[in-house]
Protein backbone atom coordinates (compact mmCIF):
# COMPACT_ATOMS: atom_id res chain seq x y z
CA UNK A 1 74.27 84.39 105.85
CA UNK A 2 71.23 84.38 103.69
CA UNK A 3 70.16 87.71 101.80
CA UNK A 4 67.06 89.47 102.90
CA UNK A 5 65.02 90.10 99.50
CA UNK A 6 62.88 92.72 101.34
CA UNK A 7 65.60 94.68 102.21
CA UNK A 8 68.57 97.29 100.52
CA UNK A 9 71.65 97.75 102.48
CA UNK A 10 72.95 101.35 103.04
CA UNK A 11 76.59 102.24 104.15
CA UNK A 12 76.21 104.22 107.62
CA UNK A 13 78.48 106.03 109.42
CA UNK A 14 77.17 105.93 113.90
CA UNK A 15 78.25 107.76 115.94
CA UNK A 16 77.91 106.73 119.83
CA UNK A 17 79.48 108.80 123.34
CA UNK A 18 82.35 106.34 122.95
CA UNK A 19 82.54 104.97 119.34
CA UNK A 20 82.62 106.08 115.85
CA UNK A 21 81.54 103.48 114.01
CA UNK A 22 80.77 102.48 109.97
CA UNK A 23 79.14 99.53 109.05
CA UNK A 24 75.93 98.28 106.72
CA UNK A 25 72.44 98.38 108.13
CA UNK A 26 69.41 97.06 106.14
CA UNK A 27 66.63 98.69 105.58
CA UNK A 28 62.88 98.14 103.83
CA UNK A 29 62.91 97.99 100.02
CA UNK A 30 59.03 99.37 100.77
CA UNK A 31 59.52 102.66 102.06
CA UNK A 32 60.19 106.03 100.60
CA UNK A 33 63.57 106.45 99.54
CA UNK A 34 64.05 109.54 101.25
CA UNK A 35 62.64 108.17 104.73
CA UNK A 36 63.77 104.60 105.18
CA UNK A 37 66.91 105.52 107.50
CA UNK A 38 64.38 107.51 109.50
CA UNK A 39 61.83 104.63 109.23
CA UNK A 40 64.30 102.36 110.65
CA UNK A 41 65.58 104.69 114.05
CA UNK A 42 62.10 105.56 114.61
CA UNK A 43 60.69 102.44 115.06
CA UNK A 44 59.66 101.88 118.57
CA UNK A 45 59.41 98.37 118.62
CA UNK A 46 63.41 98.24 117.64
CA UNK A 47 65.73 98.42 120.90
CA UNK A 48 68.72 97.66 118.67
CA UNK A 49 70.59 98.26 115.40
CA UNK A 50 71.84 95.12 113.81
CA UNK A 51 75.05 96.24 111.56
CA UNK A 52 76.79 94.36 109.28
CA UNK A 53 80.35 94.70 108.11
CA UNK A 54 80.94 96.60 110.97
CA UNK A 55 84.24 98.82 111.97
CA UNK A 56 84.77 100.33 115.39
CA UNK A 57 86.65 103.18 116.14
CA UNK A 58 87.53 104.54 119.49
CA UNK A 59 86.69 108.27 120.29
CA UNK A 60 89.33 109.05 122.52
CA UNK A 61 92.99 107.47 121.24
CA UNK A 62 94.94 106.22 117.98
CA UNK A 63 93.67 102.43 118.56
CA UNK A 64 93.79 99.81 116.04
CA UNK A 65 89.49 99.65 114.97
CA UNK A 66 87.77 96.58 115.86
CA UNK A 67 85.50 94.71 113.02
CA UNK A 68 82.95 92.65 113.28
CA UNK A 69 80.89 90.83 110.52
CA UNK A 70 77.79 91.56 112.55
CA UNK A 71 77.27 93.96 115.56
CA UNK A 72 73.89 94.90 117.39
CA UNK A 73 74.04 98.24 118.96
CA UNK A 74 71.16 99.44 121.67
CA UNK A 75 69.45 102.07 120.20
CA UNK A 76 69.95 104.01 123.48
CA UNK A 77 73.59 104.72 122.76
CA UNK A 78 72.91 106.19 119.69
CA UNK A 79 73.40 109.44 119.07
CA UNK A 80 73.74 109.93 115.54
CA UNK A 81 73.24 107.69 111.71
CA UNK A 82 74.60 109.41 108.91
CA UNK A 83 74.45 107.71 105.01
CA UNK A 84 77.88 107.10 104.36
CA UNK A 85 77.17 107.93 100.22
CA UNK A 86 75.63 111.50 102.00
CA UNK A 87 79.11 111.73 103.99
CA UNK A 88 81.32 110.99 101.35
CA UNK A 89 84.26 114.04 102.35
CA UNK A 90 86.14 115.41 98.84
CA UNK A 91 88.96 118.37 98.40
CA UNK A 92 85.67 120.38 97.64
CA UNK A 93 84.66 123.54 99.54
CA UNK A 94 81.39 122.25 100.19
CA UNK A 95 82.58 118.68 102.08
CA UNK A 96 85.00 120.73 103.90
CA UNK A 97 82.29 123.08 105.37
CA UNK A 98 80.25 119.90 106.42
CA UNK A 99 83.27 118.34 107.65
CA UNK A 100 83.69 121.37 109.66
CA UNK A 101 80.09 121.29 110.78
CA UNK A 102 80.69 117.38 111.77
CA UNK A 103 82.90 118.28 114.19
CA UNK A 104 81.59 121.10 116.03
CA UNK A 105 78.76 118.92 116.39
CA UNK A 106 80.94 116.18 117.79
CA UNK A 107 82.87 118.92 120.33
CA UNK A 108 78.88 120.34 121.45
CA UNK A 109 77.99 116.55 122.03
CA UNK A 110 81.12 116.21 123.84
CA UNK A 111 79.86 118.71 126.34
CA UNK A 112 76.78 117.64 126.70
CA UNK A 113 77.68 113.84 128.22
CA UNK A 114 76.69 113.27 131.56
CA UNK A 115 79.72 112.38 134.05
């Protein structure tokens, strides 16, 4: 697979109703550094979310992940991109209080999905 100059690759961790999953997405060498994630979601011409490297975990269950080398996910399924270098967990007090925050995000979106 041939290397896109134009663009930086960025360890993700998405999180969908059904699926946790980590993988590489590329973005624009040409946006702010702060915004390119953002750039990329936002973009209303994109219906999907090509990852790379891509590991997928089951929500509910102890399964075995899947991985793919590349994986396009509709962006309508998406409920969440986090930076995986931003989600990095350590013994710290800090990481532990986000990790804590992670999930009772996860439990309130758990609530929220529509039977």
């Amino acid at each position: 697979m041939a290397k896109n100059i134009d663009t930086v690759p960025i360890e993700v961790s998405i999180l969908t109703v059904d699926h946790d999953i980590k993988g590489i997405v590329h973005v624009s060498k040409y946006t702010n550094t702060n915004r390119e994630l953002t750039d990329l979601l936002n973009d209303k011409e994109r219906r999907f979310l090509a990852v790379t490297n891509a590991e997928i975990y089951p929500r509910t269950g102890n399964q075995t992940p899947r991985k793919y080398n590349f994986l396009e996910i509709h962006m309508d399924y998406v409920l969440m991109v986090h930076p995986s270098t931003q989600a990095v967990f350590k013994d710290s007090g800090k990481s532990q209080d986000d990790i804590a925050r992670f999930r009772e995000l996860r439990m309130k979106l758990n609530q929220t999905r529509p039977f």
